[in-house]
N, C-alpha and C. Protein backbone atom coordinates (compact mmCIF):
# COMPACT_ATOMS: atom_id res chain seq x y z
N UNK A 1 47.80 -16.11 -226.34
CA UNK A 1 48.57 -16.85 -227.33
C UNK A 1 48.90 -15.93 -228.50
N UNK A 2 50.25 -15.88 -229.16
CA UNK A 2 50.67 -15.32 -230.06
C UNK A 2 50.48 -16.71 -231.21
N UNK A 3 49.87 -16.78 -232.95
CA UNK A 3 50.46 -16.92 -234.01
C UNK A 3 50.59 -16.43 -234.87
N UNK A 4 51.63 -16.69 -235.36
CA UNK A 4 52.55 -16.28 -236.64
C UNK A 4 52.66 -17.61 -237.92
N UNK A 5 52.05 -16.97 -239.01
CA UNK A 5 52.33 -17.71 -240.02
C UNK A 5 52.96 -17.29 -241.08
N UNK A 6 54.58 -17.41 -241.23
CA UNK A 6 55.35 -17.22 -241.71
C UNK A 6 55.71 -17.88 -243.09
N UNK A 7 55.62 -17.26 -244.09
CA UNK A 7 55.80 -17.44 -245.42
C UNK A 7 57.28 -17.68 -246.01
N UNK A 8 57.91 -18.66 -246.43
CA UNK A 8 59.74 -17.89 -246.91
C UNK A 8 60.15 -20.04 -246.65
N UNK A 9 60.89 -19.94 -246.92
CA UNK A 9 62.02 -20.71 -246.96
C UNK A 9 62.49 -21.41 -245.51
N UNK A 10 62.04 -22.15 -245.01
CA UNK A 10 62.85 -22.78 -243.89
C UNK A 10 63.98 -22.81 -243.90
N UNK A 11 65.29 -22.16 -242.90
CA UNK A 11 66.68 -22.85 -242.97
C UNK A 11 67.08 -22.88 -241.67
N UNK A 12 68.15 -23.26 -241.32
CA UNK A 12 68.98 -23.83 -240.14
C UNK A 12 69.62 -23.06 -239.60
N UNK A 13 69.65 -22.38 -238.36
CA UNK A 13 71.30 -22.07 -238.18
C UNK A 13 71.96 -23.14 -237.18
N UNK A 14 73.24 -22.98 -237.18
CA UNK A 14 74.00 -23.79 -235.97
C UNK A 14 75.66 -24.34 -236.61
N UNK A 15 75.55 -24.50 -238.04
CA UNK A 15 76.80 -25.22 -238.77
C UNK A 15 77.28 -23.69 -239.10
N UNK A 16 78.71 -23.59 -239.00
CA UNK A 16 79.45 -22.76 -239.16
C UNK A 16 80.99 -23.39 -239.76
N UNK A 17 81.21 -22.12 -240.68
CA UNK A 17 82.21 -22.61 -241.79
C UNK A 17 83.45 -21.45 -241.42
N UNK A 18 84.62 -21.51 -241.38
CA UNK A 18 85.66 -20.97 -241.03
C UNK A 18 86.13 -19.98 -242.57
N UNK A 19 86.14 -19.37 -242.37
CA UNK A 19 86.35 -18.44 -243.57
C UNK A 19 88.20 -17.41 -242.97
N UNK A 20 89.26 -17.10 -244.11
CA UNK A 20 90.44 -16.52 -244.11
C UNK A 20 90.05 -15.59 -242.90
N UNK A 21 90.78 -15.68 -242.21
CA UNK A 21 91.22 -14.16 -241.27
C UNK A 21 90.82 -14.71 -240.33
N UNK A 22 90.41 -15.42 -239.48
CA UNK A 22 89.53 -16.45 -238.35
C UNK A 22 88.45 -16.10 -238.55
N UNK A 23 87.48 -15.51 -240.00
CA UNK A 23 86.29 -15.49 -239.90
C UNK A 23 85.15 -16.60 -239.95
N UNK A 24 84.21 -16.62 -239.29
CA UNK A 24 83.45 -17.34 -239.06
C UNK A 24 81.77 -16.77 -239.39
N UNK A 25 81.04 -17.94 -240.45
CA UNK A 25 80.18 -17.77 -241.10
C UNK A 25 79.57 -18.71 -240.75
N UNK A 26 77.81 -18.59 -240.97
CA UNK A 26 76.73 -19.40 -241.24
C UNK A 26 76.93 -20.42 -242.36
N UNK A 27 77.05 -21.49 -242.15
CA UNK A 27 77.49 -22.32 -243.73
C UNK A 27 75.94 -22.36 -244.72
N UNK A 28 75.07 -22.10 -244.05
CA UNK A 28 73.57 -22.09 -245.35
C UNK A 28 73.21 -19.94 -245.25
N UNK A 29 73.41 -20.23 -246.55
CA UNK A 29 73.15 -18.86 -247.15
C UNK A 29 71.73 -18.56 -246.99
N UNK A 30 70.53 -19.34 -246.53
CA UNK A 30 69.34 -19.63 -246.57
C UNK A 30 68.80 -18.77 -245.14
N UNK A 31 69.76 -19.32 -244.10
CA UNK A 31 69.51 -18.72 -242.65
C UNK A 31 68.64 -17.23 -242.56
N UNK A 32 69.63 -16.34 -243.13
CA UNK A 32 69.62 -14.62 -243.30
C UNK A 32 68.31 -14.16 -244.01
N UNK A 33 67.60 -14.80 -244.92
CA UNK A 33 66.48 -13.97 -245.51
C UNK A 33 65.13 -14.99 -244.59
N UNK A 34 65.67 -16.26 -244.01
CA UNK A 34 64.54 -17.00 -243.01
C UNK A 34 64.45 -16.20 -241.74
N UNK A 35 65.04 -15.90 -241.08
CA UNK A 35 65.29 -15.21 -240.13
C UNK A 35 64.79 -13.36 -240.54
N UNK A 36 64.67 -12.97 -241.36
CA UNK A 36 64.17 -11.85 -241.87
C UNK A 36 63.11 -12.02 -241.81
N UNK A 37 62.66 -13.19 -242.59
CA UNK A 37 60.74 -13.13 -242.60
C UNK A 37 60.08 -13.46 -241.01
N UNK A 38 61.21 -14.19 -240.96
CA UNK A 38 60.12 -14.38 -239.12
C UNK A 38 60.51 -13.17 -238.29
N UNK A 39 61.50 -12.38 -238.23
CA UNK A 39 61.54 -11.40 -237.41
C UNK A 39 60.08 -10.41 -238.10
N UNK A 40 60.24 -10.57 -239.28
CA UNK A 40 59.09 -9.30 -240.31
C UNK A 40 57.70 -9.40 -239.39
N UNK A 41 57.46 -10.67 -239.73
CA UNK A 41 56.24 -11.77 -239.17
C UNK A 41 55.79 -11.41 -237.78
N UNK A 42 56.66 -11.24 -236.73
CA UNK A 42 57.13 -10.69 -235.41
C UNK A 42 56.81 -9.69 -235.04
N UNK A 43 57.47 -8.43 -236.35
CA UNK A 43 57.06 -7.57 -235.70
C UNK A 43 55.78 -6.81 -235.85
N UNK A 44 55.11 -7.27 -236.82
CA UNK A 44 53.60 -7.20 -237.33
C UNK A 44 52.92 -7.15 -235.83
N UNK A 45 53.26 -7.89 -235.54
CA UNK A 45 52.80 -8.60 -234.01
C UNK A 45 53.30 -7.48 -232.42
N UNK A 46 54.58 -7.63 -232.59
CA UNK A 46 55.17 -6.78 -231.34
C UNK A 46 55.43 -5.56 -231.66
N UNK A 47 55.40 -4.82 -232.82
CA UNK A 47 55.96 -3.33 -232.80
C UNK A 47 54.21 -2.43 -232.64
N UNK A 48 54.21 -1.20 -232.07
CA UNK A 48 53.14 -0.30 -232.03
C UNK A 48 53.48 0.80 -232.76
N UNK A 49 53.09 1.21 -233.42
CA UNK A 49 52.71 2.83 -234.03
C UNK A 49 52.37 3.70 -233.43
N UNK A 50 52.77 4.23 -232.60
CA UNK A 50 52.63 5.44 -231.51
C UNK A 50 51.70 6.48 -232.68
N UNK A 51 50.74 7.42 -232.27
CA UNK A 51 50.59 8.67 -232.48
C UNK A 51 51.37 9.56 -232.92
N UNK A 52 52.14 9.24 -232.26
CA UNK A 52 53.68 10.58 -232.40
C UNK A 52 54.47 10.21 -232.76
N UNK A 53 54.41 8.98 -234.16
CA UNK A 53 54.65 8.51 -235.42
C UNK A 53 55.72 7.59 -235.18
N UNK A 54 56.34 7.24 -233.55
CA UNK A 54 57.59 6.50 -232.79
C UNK A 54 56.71 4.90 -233.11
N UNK A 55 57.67 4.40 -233.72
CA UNK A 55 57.26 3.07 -233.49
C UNK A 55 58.08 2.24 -232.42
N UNK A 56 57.51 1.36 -231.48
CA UNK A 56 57.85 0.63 -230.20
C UNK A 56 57.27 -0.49 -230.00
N UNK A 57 58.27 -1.19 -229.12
CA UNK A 57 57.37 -2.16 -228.44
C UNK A 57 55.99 -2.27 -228.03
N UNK A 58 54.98 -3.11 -228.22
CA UNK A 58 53.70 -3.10 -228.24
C UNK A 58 53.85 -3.61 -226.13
N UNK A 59 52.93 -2.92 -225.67
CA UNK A 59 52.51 -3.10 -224.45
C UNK A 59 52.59 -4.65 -224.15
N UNK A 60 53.46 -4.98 -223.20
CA UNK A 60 53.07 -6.48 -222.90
C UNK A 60 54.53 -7.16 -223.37
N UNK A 61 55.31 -6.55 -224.29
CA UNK A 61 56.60 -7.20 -225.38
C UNK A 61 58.03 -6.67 -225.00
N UNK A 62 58.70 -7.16 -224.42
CA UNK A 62 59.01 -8.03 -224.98
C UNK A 62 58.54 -9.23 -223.36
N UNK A 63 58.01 -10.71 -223.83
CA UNK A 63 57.14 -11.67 -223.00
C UNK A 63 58.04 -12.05 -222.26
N UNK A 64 57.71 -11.84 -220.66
CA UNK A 64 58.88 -12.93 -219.31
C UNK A 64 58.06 -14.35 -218.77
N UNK A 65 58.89 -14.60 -218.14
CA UNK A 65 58.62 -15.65 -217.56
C UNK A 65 58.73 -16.92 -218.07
N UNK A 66 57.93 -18.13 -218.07
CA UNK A 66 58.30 -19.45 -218.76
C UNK A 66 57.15 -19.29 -219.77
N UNK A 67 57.56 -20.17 -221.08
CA UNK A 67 56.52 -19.74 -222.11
C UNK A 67 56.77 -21.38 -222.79
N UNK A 68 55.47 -21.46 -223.60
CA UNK A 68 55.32 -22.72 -224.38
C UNK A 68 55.06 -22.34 -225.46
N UNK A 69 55.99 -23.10 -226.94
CA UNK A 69 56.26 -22.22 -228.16
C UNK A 69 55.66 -24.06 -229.35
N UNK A 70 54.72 -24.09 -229.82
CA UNK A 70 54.93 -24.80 -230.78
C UNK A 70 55.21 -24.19 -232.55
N UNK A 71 56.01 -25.08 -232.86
CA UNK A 71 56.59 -24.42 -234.38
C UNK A 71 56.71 -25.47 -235.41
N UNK A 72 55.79 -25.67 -236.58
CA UNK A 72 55.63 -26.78 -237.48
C UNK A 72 55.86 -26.24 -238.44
N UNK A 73 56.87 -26.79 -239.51
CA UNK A 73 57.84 -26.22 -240.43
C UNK A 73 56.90 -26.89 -241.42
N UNK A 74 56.73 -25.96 -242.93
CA UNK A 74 56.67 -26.74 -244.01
C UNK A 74 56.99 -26.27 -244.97
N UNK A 75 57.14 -27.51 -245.52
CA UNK A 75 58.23 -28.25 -246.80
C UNK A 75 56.86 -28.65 -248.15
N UNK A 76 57.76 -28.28 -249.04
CA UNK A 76 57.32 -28.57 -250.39
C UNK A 76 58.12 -30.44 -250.84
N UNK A 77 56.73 -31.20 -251.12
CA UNK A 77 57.38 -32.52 -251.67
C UNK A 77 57.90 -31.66 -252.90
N UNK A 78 59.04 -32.68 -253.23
CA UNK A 78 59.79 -32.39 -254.50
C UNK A 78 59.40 -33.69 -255.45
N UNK A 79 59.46 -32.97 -256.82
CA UNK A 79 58.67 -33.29 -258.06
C UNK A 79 58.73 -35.24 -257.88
N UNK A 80 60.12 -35.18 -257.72
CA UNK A 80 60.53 -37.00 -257.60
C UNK A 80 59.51 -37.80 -256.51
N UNK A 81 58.69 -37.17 -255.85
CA UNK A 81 58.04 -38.21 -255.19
C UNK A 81 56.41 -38.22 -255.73
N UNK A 82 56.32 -37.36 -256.95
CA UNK A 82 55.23 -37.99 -257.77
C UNK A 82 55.35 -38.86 -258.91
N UNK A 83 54.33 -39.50 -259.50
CA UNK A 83 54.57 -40.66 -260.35
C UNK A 83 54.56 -39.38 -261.86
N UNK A 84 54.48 -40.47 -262.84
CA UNK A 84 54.46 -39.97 -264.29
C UNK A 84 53.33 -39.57 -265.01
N UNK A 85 53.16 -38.74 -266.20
CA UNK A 85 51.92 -39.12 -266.85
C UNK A 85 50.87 -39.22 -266.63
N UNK A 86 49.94 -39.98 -266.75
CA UNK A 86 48.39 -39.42 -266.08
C UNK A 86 47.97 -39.63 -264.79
N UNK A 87 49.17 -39.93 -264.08
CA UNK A 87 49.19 -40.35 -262.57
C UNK A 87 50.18 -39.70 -261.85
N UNK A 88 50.69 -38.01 -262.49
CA UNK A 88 51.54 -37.19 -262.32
C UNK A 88 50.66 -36.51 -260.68
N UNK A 89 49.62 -37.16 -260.59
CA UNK A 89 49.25 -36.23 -259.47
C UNK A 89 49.35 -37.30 -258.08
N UNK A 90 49.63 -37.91 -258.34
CA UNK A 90 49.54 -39.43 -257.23
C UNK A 90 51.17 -39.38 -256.90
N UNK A 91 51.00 -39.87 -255.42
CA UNK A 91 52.53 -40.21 -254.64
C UNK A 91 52.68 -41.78 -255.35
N UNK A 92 54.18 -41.56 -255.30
CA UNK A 92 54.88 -42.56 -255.69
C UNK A 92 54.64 -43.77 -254.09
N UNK A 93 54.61 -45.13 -254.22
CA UNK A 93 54.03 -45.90 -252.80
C UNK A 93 55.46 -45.73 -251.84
N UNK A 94 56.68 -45.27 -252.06
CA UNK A 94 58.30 -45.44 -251.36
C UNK A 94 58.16 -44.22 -251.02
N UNK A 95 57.38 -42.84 -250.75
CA UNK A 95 57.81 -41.67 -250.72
C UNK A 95 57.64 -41.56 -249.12
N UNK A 96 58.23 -40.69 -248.18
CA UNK A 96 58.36 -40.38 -246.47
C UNK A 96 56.83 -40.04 -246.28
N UNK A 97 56.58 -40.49 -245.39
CA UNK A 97 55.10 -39.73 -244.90
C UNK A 97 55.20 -38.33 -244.49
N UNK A 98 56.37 -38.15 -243.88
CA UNK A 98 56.78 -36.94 -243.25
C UNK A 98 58.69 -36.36 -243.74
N UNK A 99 58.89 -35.44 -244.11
CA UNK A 99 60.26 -34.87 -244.35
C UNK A 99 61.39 -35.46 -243.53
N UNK A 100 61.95 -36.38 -243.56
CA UNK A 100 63.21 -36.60 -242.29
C UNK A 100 64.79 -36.68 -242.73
N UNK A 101 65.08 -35.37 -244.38
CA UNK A 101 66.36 -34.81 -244.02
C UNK A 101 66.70 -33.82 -243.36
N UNK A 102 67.76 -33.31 -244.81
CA UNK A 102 67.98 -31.64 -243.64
C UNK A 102 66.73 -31.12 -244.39
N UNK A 103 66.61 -30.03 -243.65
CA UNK A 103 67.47 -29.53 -242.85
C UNK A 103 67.27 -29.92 -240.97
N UNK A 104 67.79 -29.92 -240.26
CA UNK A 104 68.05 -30.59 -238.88
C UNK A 104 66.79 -30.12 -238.81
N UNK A 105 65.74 -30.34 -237.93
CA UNK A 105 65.05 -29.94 -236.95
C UNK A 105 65.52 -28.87 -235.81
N UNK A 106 66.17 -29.42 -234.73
CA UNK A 106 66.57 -28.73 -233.93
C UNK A 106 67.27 -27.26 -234.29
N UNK A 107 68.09 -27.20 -235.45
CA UNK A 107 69.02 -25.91 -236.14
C UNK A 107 67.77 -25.13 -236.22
N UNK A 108 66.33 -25.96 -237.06
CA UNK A 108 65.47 -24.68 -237.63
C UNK A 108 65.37 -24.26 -236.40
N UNK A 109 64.73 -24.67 -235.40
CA UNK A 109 64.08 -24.05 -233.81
C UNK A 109 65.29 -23.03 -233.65
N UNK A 110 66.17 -23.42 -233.80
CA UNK A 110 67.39 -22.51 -233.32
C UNK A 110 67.07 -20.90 -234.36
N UNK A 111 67.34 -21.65 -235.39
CA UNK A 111 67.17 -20.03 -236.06
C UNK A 111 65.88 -18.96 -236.31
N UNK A 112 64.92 -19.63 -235.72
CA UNK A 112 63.78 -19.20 -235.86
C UNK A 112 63.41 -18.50 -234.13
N UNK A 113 64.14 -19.32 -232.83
CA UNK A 113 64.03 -18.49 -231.74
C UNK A 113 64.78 -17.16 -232.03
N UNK A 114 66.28 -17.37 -232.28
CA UNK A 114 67.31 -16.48 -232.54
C UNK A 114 66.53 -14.85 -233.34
N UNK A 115 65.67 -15.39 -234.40
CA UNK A 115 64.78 -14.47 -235.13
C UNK A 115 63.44 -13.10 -234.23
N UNK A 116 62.98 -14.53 -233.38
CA UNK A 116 62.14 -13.79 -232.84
C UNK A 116 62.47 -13.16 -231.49
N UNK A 117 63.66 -13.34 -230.89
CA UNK A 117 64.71 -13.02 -230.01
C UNK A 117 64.93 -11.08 -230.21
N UNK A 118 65.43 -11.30 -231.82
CA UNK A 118 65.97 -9.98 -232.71
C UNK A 118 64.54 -9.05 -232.62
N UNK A 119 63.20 -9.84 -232.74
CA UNK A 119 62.28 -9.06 -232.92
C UNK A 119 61.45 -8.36 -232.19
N UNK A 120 62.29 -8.89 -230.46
CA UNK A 120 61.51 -8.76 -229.28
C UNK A 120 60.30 -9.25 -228.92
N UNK A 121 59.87 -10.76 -229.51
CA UNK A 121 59.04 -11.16 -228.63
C UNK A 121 59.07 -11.63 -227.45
N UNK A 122 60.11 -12.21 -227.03
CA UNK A 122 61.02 -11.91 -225.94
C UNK A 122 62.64 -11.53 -225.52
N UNK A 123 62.80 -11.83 -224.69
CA UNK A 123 64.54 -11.20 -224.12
C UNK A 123 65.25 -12.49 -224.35
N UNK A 124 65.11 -13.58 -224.43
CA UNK A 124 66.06 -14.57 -224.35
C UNK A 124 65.15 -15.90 -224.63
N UNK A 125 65.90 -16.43 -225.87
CA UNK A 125 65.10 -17.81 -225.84
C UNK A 125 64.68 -18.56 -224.77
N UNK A 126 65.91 -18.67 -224.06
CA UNK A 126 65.57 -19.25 -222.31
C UNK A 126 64.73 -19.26 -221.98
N UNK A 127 63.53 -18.56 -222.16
CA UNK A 127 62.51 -18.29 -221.34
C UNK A 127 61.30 -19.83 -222.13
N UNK A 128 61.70 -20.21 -223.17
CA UNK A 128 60.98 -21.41 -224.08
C UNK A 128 61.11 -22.46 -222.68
N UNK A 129 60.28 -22.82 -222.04
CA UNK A 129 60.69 -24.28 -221.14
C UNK A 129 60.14 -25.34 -221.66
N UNK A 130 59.02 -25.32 -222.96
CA UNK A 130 58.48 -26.80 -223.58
C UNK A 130 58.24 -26.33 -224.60
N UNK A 131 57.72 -27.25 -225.40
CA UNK A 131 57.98 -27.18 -227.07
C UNK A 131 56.32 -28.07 -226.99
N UNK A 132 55.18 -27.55 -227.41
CA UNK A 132 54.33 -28.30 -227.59
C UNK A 132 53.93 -28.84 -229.04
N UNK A 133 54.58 -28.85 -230.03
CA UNK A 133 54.92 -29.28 -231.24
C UNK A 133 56.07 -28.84 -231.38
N UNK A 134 56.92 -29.70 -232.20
CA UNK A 134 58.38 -29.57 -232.83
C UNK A 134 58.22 -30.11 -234.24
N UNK A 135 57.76 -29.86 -235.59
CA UNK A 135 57.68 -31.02 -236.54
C UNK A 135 58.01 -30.13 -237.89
N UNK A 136 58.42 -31.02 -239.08
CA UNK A 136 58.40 -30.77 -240.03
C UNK A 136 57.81 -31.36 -240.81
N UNK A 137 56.91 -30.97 -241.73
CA UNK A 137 55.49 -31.40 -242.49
C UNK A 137 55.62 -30.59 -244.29
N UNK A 138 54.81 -32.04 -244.79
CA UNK A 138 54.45 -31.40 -245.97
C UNK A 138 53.43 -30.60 -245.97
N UNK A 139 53.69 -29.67 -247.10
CA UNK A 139 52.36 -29.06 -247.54
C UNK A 139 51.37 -29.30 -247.70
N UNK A 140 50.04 -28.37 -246.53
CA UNK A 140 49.05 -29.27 -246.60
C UNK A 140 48.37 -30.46 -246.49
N UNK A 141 49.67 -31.29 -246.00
CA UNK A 141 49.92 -32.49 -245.62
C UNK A 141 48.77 -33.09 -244.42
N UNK A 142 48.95 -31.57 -243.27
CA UNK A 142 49.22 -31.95 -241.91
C UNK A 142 47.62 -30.58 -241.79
N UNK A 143 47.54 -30.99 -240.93
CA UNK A 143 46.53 -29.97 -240.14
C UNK A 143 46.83 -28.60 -239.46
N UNK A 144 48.79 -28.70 -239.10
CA UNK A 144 48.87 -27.26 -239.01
C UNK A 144 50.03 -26.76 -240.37
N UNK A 145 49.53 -27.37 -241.75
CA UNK A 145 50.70 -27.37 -242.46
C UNK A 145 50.13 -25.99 -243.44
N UNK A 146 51.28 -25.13 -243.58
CA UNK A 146 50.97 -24.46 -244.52
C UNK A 146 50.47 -24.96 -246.11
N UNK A 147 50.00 -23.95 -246.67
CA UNK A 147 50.11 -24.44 -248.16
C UNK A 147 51.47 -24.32 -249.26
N UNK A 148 52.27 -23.40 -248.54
CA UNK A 148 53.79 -23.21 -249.13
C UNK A 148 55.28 -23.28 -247.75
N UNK A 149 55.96 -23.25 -248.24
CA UNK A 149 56.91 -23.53 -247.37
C UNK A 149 56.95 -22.39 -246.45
N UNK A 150 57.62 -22.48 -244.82
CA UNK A 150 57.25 -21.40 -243.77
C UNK A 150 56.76 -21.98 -242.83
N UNK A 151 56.66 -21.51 -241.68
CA UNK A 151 56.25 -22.22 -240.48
C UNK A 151 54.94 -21.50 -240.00
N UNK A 152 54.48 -22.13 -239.29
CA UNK A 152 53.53 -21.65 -237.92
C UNK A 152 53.92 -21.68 -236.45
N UNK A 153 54.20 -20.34 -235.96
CA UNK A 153 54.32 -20.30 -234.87
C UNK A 153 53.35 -19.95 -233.65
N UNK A 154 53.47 -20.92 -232.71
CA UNK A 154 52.89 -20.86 -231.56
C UNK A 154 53.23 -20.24 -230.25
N UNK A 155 53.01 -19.39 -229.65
CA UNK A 155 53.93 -19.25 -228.22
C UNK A 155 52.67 -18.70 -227.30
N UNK A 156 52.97 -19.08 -226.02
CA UNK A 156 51.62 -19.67 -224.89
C UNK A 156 52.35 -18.85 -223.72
N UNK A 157 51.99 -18.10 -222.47
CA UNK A 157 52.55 -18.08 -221.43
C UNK A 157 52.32 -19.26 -220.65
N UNK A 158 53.77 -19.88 -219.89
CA UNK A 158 52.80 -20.90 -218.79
C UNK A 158 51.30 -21.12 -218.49
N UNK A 159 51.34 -19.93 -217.22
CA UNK A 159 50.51 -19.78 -216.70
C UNK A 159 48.93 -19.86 -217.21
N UNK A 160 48.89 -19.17 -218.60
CA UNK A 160 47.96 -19.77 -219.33
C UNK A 160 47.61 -20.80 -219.84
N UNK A 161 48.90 -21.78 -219.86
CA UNK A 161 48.41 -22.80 -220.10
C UNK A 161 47.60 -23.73 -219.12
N UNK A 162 48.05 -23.39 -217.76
CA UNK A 162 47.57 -24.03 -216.54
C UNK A 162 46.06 -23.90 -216.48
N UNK A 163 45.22 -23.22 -217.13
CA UNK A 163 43.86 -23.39 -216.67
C UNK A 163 43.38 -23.82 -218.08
N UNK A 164 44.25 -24.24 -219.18
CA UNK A 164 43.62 -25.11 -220.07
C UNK A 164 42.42 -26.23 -219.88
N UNK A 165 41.56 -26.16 -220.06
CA UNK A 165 40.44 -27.37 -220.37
C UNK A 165 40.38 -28.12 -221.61
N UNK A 166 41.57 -27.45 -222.64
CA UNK A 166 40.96 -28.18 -223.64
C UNK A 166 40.24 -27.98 -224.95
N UNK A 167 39.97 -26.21 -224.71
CA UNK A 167 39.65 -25.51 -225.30
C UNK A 167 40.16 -23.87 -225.28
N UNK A 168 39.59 -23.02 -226.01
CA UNK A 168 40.11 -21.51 -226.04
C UNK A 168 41.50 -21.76 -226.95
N UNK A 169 42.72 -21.27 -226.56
CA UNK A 169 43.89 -20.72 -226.99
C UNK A 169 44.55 -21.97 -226.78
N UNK A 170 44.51 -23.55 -226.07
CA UNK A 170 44.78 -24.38 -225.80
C UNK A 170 45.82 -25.27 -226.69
N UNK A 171 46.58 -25.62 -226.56
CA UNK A 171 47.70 -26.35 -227.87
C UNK A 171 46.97 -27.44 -228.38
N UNK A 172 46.04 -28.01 -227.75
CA UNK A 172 45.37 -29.33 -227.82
C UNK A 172 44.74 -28.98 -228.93
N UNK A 173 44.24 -27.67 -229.22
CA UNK A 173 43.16 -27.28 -230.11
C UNK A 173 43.62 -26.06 -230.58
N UNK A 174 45.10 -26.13 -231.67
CA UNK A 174 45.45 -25.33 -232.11
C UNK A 174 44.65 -24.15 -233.25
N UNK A 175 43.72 -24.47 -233.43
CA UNK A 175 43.07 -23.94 -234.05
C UNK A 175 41.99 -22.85 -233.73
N UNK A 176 42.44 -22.34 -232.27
CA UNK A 176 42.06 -21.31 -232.08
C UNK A 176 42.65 -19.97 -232.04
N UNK A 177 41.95 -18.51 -231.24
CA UNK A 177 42.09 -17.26 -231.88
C UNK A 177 43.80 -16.82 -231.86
N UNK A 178 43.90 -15.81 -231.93
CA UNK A 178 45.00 -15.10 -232.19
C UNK A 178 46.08 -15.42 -233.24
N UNK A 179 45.45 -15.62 -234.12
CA UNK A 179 46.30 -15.67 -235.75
C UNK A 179 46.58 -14.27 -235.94
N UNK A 180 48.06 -14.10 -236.29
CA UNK A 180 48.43 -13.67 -237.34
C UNK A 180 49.04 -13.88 -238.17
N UNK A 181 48.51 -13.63 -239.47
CA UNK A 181 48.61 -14.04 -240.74
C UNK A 181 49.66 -13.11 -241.45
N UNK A 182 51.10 -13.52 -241.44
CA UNK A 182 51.91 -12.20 -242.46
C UNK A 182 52.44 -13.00 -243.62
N UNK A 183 52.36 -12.27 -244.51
CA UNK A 183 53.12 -12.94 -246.08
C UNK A 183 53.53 -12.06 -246.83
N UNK A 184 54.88 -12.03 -246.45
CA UNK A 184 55.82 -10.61 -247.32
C UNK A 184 56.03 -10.78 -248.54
N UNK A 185 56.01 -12.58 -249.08
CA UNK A 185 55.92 -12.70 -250.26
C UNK A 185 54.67 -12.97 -251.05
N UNK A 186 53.59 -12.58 -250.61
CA UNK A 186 52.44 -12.89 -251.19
C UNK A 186 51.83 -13.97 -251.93
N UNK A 187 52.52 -15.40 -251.44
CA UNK A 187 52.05 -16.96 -251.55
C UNK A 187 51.10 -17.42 -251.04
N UNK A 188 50.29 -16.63 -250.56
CA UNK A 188 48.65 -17.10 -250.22
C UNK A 188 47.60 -16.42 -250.81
């Protein structure tokens, strides 16, 4: 099991804005530095430091076959869903249990495979055949929620998952080994 806990800004790709000349743009300016930190995040993970000072693909990278990727986005509540005054630390009783605007769900997955695509953890998103979490969560909210905005990524080979019990590297029990921990912006 590969994780990645990625520090930065959640954004979307998938909406595209038509710009003079038939150019065609990302309509969230947000995409380009999200997609930076998770490729960064990535390659912490997949690049090697050769001896002979070549940095490369780490043995094993870029991953084939069918793979299982969970990815739980988090979001900062914004100020409006706390109360006032000496109860400035308490949720307001109308506030979401869970985030359900934009940004889309599905766009983030998009721009965040697209990322780790660039970074060679594997050759082609394609190779994702299940999603064993898909969610967007507050801070700290949730059990796999960061403490600042950024995701946690999960990715499983099949095959490993097949002799799951339930334990080890298991999605059931995300809370086991192979963390890595990157924070380019130093929010932890």
């Amino acid at each position: 099991m590969i994780e990645l806990r990625v520090y930065g800004r959640p954004a979307p790709q998938g909406s595209k804005e038509r710009r003079g000349h038939g150019a065609v743009v990302e309509s969230s300016k947000c995409v380009k530095p999200w997609r930076s930190d998770v490729r960064d995040a990535a390659e912490q993970v997949v690049l090697y430091d050769y001896p002979s000072g070549e940095r490369a693909l780490a043995p094993g990278y870029p991953l084939h076959g069918p793979l299982v990727v969970s990815m739980v986005f988090t979001f900062v509540r914004p100020k409006g869903h706390y109360r006032t005054g000496r109860n400035a630390h308490l949720l307001r009783d109308s506030v979401p249990a869970r985030p359900h605007g934009t940004p889309d769900l599905s766009k983030l997955a998009r721009s965040t495979e697209d990322a780790l695509t660039s970074a060679g953890v594997w050759e082609d998103d394609a190779r994702v055949v299940e999603y064993a979490r898909l969610a967007k969560v507050w801070a700290s909210e949730d059990p796999e929620a960061l403490g600042a905005p950024g995701a946690v990524i999960r990715i499983w080979r099949l095959d490993e998952l097949a002799a799951c019990t339930h334990g080890g590297d298991c999605p059931v029990h995300p809370d086991a080994g192979g963390l890595h921990n990157y924070d380019p912006k130093g929010t932890t």
